[in-house]
N, C-alpha and C. Protein backbone atom coordinates (compact mmCIF):
# COMPACT_ATOMS: atom_id res chain seq x y z
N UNK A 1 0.84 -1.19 0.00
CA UNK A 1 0.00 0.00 0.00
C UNK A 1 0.89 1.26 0.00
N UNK A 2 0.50 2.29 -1.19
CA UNK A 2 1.30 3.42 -0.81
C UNK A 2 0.61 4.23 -0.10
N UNK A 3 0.62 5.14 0.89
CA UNK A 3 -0.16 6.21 1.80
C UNK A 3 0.47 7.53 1.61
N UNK A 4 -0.43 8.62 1.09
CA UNK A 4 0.22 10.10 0.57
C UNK A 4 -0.27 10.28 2.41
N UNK A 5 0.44 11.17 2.83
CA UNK A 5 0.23 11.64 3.65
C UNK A 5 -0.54 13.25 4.10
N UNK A 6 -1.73 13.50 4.54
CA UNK A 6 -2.42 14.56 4.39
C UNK A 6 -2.70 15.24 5.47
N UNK A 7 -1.62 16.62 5.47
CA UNK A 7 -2.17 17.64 6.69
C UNK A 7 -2.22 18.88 6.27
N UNK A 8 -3.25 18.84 5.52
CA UNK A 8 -3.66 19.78 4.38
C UNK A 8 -3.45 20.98 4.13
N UNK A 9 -1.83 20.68 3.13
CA UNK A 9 -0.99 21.24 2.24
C UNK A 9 -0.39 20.60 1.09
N UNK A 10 -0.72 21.18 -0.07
CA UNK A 10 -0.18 20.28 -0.90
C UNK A 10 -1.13 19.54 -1.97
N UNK A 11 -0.84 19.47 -3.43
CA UNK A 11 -1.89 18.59 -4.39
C UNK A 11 -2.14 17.09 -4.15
N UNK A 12 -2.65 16.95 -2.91
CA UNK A 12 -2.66 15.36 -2.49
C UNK A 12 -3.10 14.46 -3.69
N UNK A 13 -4.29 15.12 -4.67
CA UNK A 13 -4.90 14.59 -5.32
C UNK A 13 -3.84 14.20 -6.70
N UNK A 14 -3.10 15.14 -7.28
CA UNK A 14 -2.82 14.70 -7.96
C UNK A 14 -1.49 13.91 -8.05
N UNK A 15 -0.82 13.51 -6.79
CA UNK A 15 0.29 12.66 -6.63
C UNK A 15 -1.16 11.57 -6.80
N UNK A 16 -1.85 11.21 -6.02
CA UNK A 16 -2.72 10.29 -5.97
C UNK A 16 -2.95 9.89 -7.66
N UNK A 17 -3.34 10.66 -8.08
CA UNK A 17 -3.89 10.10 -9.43
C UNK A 17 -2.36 9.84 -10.39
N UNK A 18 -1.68 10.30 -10.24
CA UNK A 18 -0.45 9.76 -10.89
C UNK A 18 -0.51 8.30 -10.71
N UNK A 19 0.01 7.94 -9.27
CA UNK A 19 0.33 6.54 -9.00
C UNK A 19 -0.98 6.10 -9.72
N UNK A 20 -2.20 6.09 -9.47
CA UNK A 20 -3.33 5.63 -9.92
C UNK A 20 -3.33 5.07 -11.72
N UNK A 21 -2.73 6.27 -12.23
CA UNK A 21 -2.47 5.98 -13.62
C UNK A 21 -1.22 4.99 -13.78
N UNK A 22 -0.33 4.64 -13.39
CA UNK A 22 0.56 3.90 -13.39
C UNK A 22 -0.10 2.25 -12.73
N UNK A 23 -1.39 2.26 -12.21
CA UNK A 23 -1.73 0.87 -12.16
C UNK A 23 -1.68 0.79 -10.41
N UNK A 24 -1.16 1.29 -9.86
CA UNK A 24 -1.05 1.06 -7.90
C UNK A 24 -2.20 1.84 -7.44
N UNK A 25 -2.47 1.33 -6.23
CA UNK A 25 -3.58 2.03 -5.41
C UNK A 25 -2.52 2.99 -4.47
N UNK A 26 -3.01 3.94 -4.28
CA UNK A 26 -2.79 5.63 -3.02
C UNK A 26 -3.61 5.61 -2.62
N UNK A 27 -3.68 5.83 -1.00
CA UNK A 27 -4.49 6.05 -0.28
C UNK A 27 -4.15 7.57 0.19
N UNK A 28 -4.96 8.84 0.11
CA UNK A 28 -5.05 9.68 1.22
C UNK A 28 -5.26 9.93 2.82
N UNK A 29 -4.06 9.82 3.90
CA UNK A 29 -4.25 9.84 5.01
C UNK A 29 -4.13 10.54 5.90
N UNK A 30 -4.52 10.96 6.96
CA UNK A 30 -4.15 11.80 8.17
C UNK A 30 -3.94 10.77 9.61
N UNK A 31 -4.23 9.57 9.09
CA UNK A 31 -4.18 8.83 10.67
C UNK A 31 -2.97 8.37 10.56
N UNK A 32 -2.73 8.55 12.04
CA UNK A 32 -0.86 7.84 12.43
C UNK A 32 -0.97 6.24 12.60
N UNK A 33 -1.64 5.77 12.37
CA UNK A 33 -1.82 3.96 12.58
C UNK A 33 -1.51 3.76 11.10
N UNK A 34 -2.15 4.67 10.43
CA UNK A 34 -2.20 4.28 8.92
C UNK A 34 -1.05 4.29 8.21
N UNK A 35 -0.22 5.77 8.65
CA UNK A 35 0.66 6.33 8.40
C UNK A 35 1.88 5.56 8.73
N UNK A 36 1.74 5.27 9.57
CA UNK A 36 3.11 4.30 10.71
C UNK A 36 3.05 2.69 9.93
N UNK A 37 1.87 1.87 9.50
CA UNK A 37 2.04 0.84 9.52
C UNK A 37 1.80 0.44 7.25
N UNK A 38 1.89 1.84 7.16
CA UNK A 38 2.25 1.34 5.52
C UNK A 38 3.30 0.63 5.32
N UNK A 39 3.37 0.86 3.69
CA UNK A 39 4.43 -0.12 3.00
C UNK A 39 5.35 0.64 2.71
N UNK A 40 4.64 1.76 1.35
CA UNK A 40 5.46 3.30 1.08
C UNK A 40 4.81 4.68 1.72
N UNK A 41 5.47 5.22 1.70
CA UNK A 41 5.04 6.53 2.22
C UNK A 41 5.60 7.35 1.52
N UNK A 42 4.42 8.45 1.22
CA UNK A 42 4.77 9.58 0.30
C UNK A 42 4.20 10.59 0.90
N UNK A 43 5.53 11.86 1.32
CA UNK A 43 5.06 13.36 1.58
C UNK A 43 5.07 14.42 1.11
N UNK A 44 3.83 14.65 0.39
CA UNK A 44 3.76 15.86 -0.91
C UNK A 44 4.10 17.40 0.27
N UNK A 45 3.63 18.18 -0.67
CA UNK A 45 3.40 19.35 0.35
C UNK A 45 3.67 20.60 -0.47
N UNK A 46 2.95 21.66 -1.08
CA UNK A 46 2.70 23.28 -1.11
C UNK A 46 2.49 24.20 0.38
N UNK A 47 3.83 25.09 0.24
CA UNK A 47 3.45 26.16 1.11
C UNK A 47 4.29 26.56 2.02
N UNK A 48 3.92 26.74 3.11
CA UNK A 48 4.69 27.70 3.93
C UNK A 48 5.36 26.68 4.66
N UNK A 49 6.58 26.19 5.45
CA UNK A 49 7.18 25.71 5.83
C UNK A 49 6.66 25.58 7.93
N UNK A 50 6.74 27.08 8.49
CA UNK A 50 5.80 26.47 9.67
C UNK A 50 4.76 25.82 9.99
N UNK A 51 3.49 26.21 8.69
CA UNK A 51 2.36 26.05 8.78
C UNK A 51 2.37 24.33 8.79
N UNK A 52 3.52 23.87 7.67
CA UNK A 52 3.43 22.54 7.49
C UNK A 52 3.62 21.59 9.09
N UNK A 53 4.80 22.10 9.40
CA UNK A 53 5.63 21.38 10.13
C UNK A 53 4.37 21.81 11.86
N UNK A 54 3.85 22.37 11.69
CA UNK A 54 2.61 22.60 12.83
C UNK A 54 1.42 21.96 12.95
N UNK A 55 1.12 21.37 11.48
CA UNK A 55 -0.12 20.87 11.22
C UNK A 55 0.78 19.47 11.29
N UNK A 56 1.60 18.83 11.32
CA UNK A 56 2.14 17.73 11.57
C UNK A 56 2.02 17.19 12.72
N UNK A 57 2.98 18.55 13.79
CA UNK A 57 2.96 17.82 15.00
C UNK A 57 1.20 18.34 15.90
N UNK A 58 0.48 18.84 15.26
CA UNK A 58 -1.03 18.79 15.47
C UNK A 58 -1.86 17.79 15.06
N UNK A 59 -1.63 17.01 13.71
CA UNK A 59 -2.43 15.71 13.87
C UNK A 59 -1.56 14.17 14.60
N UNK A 60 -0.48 14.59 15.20
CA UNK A 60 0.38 13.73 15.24
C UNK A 60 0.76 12.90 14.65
N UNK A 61 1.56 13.47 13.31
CA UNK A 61 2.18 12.65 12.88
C UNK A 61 3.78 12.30 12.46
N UNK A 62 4.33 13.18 13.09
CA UNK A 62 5.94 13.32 13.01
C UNK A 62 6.80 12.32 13.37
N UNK A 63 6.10 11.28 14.56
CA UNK A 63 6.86 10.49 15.44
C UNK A 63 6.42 8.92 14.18
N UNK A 64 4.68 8.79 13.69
CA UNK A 64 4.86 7.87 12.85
C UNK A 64 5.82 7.93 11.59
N UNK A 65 5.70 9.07 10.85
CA UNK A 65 7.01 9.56 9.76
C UNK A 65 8.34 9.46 10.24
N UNK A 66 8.71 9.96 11.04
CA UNK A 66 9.86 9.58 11.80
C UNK A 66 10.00 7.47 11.63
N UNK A 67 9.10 7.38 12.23
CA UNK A 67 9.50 5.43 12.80
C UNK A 67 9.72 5.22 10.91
N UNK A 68 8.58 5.18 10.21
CA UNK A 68 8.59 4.58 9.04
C UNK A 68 10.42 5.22 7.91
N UNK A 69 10.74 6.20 8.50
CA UNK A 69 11.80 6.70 7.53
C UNK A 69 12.77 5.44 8.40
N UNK A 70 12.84 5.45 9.88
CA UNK A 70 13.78 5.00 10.55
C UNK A 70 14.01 3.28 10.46
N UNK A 71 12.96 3.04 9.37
CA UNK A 71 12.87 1.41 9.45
C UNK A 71 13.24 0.93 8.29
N UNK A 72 13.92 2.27 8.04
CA UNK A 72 14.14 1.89 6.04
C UNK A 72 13.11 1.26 5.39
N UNK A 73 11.61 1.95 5.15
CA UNK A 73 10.79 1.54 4.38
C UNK A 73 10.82 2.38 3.56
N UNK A 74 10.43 2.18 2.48
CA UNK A 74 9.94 3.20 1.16
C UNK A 74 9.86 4.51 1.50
N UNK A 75 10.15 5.55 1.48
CA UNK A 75 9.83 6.67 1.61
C UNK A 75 10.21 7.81 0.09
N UNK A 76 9.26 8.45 0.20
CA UNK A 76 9.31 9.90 -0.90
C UNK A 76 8.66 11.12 -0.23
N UNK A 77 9.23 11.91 -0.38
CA UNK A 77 9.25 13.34 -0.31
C UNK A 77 9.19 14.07 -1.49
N UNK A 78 8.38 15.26 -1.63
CA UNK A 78 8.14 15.86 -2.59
C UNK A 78 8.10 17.27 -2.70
N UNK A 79 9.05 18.42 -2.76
CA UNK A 79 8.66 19.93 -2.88
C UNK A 79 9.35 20.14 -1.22
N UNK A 80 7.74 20.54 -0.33
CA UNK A 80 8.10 20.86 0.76
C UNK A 80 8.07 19.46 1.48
N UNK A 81 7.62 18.57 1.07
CA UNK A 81 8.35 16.98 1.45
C UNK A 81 9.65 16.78 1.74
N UNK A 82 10.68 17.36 1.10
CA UNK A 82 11.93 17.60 1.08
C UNK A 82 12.45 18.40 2.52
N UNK A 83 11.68 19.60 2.21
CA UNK A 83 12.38 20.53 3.21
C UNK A 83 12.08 19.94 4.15
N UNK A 84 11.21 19.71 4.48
CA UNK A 84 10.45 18.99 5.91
C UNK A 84 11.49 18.58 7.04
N UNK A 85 12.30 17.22 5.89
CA UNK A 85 13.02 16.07 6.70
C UNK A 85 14.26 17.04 6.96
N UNK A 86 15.03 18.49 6.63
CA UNK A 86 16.11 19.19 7.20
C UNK A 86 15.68 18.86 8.43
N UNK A 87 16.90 19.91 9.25
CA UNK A 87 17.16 20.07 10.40
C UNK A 87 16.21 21.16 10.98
N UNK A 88 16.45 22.38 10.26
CA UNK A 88 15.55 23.96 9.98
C UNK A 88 15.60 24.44 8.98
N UNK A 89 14.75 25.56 9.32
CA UNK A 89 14.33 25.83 7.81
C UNK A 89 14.56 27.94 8.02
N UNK A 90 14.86 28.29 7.26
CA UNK A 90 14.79 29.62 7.40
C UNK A 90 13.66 30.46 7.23
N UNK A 91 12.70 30.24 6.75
CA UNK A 91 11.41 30.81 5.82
C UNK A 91 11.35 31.27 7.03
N UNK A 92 11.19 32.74 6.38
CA UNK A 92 10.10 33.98 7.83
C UNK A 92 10.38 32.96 9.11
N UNK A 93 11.85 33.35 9.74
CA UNK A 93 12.06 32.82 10.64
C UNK A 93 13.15 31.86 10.52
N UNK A 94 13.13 31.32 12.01
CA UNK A 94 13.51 29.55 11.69
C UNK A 94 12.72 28.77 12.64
N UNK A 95 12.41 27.69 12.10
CA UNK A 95 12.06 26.69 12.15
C UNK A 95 12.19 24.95 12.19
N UNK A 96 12.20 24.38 13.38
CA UNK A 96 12.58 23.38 13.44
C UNK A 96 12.00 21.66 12.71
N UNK A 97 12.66 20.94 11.88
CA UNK A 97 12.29 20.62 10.95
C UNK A 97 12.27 19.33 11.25
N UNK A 98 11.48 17.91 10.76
CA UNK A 98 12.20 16.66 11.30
C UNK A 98 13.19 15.97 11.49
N UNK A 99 14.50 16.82 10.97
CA UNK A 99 15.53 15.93 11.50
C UNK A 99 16.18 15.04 11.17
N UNK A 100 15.68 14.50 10.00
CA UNK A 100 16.11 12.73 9.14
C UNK A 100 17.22 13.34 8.54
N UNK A 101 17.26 14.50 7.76
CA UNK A 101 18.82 14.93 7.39
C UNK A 101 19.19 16.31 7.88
N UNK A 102 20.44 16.00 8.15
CA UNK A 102 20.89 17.22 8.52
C UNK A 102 20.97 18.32 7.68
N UNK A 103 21.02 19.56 7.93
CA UNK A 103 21.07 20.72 7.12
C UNK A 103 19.59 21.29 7.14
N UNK A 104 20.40 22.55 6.44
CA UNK A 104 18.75 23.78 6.62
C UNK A 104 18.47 23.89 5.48
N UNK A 105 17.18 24.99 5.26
CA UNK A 105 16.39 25.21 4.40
C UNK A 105 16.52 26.73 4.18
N UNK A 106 17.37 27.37 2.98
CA UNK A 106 17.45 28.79 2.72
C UNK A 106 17.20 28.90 1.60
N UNK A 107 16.89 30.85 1.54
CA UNK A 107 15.99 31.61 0.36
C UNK A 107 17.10 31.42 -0.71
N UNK A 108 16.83 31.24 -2.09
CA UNK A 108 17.36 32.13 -3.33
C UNK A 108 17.66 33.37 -3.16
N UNK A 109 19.05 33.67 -3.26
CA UNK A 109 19.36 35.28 -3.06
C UNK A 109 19.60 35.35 -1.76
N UNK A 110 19.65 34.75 -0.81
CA UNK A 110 19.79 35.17 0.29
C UNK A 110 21.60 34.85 0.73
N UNK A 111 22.68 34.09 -0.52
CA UNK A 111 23.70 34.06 0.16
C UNK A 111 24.50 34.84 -1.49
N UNK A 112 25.99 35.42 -1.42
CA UNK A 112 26.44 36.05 -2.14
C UNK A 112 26.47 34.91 -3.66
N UNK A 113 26.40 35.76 -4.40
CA UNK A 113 27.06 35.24 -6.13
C UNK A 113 25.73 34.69 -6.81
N UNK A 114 24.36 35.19 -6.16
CA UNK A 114 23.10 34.85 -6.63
C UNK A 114 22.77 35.91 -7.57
N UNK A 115 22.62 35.47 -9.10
CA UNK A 115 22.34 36.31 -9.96
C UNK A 115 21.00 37.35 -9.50
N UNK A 116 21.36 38.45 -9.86
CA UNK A 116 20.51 39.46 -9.48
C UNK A 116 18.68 39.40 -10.66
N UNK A 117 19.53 38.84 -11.87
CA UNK A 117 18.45 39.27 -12.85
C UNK A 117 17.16 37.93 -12.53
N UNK A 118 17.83 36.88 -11.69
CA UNK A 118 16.66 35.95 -11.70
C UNK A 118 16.16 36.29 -10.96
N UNK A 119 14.23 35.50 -11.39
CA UNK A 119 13.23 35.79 -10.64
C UNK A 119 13.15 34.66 -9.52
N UNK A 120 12.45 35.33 -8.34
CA UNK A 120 12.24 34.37 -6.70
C UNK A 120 10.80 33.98 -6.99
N UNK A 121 10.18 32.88 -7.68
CA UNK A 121 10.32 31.71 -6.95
C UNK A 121 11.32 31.06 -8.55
N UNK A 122 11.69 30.04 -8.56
CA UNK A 122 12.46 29.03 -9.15
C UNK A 122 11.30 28.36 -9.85
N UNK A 123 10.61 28.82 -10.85
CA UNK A 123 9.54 27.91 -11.07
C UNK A 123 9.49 27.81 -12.98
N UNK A 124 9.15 26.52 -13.25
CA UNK A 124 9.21 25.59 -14.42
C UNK A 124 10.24 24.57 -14.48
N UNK A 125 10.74 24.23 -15.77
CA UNK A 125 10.82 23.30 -16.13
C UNK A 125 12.66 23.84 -15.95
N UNK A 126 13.39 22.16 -15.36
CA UNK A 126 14.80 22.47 -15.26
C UNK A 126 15.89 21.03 -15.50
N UNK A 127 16.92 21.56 -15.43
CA UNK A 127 17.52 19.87 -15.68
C UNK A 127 17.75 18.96 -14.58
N UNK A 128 18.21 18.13 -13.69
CA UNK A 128 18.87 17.33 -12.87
C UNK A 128 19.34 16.63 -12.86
N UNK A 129 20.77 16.74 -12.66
CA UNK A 129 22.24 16.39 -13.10
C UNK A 129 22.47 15.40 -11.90
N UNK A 130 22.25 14.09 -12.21
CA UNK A 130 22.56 13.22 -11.35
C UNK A 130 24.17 13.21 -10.63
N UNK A 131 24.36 12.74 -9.13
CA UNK A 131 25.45 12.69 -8.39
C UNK A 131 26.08 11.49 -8.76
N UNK A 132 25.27 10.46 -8.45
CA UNK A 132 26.07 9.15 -8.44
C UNK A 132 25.13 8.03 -10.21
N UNK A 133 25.53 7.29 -10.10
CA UNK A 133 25.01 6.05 -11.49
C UNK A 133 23.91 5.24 -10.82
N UNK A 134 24.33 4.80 -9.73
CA UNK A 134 23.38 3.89 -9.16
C UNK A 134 22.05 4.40 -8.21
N UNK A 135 21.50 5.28 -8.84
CA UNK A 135 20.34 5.46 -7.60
C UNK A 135 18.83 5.11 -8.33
N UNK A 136 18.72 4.24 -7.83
CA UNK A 136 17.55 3.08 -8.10
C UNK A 136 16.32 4.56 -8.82
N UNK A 137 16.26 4.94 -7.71
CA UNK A 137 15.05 5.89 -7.85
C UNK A 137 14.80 6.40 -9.41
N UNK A 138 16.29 6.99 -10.05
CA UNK A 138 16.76 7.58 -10.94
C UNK A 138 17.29 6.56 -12.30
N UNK A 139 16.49 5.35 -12.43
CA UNK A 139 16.52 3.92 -13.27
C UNK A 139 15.74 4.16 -14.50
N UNK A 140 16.35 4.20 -15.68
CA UNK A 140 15.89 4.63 -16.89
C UNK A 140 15.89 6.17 -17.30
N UNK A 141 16.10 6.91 -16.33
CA UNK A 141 15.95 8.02 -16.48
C UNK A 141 17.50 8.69 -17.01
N UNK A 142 17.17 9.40 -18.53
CA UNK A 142 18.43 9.68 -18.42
C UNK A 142 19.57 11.06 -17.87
N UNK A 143 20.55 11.03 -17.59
CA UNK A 143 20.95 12.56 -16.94
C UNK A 143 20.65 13.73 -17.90
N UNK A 144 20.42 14.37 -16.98
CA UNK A 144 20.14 15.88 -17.93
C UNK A 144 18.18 15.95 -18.24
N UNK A 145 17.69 14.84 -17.45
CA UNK A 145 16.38 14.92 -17.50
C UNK A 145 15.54 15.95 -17.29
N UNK A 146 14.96 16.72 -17.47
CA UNK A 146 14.04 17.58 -17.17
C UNK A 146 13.09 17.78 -15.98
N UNK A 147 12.56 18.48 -14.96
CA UNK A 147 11.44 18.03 -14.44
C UNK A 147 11.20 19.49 -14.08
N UNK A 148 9.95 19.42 -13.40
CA UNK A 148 9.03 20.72 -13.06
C UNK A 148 9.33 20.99 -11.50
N UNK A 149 9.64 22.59 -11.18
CA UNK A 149 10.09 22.88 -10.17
C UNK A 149 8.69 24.22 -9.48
N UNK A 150 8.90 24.31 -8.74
CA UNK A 150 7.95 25.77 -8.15
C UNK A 150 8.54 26.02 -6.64
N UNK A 151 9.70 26.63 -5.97
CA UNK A 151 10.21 26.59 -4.98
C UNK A 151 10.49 28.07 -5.24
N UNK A 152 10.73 28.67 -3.83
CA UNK A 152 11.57 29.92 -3.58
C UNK A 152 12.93 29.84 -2.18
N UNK A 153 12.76 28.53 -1.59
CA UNK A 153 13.42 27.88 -1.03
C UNK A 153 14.82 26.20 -1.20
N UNK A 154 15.44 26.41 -0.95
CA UNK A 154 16.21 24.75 -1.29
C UNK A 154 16.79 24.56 -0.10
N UNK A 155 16.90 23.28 -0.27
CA UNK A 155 17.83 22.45 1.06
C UNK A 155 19.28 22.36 0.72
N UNK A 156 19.95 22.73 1.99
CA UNK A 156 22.02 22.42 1.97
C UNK A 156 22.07 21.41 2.86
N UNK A 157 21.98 20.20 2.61
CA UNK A 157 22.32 19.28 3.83
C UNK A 157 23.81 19.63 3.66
N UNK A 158 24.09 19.25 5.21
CA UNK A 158 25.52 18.94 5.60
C UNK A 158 26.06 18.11 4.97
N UNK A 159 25.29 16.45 4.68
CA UNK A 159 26.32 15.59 4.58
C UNK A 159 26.32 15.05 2.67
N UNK A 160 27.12 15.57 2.30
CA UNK A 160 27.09 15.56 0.68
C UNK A 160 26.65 14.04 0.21
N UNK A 161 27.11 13.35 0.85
CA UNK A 161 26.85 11.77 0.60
C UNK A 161 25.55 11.56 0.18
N UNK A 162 24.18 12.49 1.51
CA UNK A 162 23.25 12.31 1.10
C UNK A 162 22.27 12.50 -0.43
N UNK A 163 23.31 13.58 -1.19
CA UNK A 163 23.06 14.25 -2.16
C UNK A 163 22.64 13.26 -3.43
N UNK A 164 21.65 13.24 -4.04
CA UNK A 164 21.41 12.49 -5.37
C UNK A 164 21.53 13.02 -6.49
N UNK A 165 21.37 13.98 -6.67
CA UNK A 165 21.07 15.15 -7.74
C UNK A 165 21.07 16.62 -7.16
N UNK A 166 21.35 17.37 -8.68
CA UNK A 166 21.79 18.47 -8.46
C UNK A 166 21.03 19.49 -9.56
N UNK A 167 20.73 20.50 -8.87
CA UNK A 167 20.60 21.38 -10.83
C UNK A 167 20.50 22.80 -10.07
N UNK A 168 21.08 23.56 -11.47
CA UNK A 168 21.58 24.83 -11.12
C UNK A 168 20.36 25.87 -11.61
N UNK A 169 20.46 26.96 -10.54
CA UNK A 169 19.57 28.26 -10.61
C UNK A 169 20.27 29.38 -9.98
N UNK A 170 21.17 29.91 -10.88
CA UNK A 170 22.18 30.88 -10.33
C UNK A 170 23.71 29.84 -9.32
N UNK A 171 23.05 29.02 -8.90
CA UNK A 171 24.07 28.32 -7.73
C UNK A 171 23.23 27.04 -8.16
N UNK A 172 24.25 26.13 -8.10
CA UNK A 172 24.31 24.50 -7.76
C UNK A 172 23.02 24.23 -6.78
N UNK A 173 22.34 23.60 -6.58
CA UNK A 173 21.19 23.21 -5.36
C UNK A 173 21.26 21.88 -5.16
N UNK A 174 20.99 20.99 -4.21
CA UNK A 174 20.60 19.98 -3.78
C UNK A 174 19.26 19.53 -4.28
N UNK A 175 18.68 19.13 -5.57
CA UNK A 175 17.83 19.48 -5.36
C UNK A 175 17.35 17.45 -5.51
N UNK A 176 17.54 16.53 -4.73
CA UNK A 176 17.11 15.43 -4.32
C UNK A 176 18.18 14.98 -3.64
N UNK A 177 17.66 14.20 -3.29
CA UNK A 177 18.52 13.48 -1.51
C UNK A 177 17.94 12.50 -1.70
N UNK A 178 19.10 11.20 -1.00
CA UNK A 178 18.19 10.00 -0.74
C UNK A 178 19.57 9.31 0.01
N UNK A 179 18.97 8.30 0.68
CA UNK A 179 19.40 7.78 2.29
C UNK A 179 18.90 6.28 2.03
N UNK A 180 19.36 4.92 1.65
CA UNK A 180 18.73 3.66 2.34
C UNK A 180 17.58 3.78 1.20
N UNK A 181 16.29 3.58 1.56
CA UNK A 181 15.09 4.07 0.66
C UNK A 181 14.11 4.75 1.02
N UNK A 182 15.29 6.33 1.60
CA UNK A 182 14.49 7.72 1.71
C UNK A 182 14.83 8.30 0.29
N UNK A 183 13.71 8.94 -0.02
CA UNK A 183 14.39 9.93 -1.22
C UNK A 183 13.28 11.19 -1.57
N UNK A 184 13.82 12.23 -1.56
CA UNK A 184 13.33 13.52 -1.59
C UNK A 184 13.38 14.33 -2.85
N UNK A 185 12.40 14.86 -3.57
CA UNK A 185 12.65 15.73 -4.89
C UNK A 185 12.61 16.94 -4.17
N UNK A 186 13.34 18.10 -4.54
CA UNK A 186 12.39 19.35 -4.97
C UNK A 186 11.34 19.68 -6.05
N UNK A 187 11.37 19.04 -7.13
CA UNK A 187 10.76 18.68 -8.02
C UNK A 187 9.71 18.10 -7.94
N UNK A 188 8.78 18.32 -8.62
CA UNK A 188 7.49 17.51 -9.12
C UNK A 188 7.01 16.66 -9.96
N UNK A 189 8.06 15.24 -9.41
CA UNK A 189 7.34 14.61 -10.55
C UNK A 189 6.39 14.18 -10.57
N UNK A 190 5.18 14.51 -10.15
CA UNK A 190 3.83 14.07 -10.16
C UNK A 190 3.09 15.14 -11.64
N UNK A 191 4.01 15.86 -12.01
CA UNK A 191 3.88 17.57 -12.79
C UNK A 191 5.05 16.95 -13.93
N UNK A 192 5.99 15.97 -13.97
CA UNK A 192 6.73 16.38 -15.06
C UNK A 192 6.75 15.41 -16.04
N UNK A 193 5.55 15.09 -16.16
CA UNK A 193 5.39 13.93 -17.17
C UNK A 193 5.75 12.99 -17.23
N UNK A 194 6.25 12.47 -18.59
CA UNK A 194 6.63 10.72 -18.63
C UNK A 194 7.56 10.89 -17.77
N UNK A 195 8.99 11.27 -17.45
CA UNK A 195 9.87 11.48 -16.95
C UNK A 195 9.34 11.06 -15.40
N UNK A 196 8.30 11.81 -14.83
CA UNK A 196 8.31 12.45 -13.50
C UNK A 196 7.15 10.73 -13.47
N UNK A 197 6.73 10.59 -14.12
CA UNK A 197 6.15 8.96 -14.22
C UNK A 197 6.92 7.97 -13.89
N UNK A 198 7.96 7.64 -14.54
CA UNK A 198 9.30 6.91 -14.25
C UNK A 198 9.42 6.97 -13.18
N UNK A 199 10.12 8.11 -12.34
CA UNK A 199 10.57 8.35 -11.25
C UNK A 199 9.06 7.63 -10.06
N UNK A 200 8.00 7.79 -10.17
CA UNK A 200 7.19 7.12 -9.80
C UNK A 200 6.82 5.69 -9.71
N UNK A 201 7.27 5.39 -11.19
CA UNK A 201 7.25 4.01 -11.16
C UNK A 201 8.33 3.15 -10.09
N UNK A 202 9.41 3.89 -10.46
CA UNK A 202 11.21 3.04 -9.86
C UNK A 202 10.49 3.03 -8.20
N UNK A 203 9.71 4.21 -7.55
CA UNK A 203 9.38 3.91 -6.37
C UNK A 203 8.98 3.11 -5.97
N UNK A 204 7.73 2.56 -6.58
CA UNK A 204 6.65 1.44 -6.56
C UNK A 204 7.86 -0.05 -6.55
N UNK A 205 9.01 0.12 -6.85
CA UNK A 205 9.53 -1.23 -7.08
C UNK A 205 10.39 -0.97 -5.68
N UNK A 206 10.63 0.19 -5.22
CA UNK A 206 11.48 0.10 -3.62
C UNK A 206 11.59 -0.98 -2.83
């Protein structure tokens, strides 16, 4: 069973209907029994970064997300799915984040050698320049792939190892991570077509 996870932020529906078109059942959830005792787990998410991480530890579900990342089951992250699992996050403020990887969450433009003429948020279509050959997730897909972005934020983990991919917007970004069988887009592939299909599919085989 895959379970999108729902604390309502984020196109739940249409990660849902992706997998759906690819032949697997998604379930939409907010319960931590549900959440805790899946197979895969997937955390979409649009928006503000406190609001998320508040409505989490308000339906309680941080400690089931937490166990399921910690048991090396299936996991995906998506957008603010990503930021989530940092350490903190900078947005209007800081903010303390779950923790699964280290490193924070900062603005575009907010550190030196950020082109002036680009626009804040980071949004359409971009490349991602794979780190390593072997990352399952990233199977058939070839480098230099395309996918759909909408962020004004990215993640710097600390530990480069974690890093899967990369693609540039003025500066280099992190822009997927993956751990065991955690793995995080900034990207949307639920939004980037056949491509962002693939990347859906390789999950389903985790």
């Amino acid at each position: 069973m895959i379970t999108i996870v729902d604390y309502g932020m984020g196109n739940l529906r249409s990660v849902q209907k992706a997998f759906e078109r690819l032949g697997h059942e998604a379930r939409i959830s907010s319960i931590p029994d549900e959440i805790g005792s899946t197979e895969r787990l997937v955390l979409p998410g649009v928006g503000a970064f406190r609001d998320a991480i508040s409505e989490l530890k308000r339906l309680e579900l941080v400690e089931p997300i937490r166990e399921h990342i910690n048991a090396d089951r299936p996991f995906l992250g998506i957008c603010l799915g990503l930021q989530l699992l940092l350490e903190c996050s900078h947005e209007d403020g800081e903010w303390d984040g779950l923790g699964v990887v280290p490193g924070e969450v900062v603005r575009f433009g907010s550190t030196e050698g950020f082109p002036e003429e680009l626009k804040i948020p980071h949004m359409g279509w971009n490349t991602l320049d794979p780190v390593a050959d072997d990352c399952p997730l990233l199977a058939e897909i070839p480098a230099g792939s395309s996918f759909y972005f909408v962020h004004s934020y990215y993640v710097a983990p600390t530990d480069a190892d974690c890093v899967v991919g990369r693609t540039d917007y003025g500066l280099p970004f992190a822009s997927m991570v993956g751990r065991g069988r955690l793995f995080a887009t900034q990207f949307h592939p639920e939004k980037s077509q056949r491509i962002g299909l693939q990347l859906l599919t390789n999950f389903t085989t985790l």
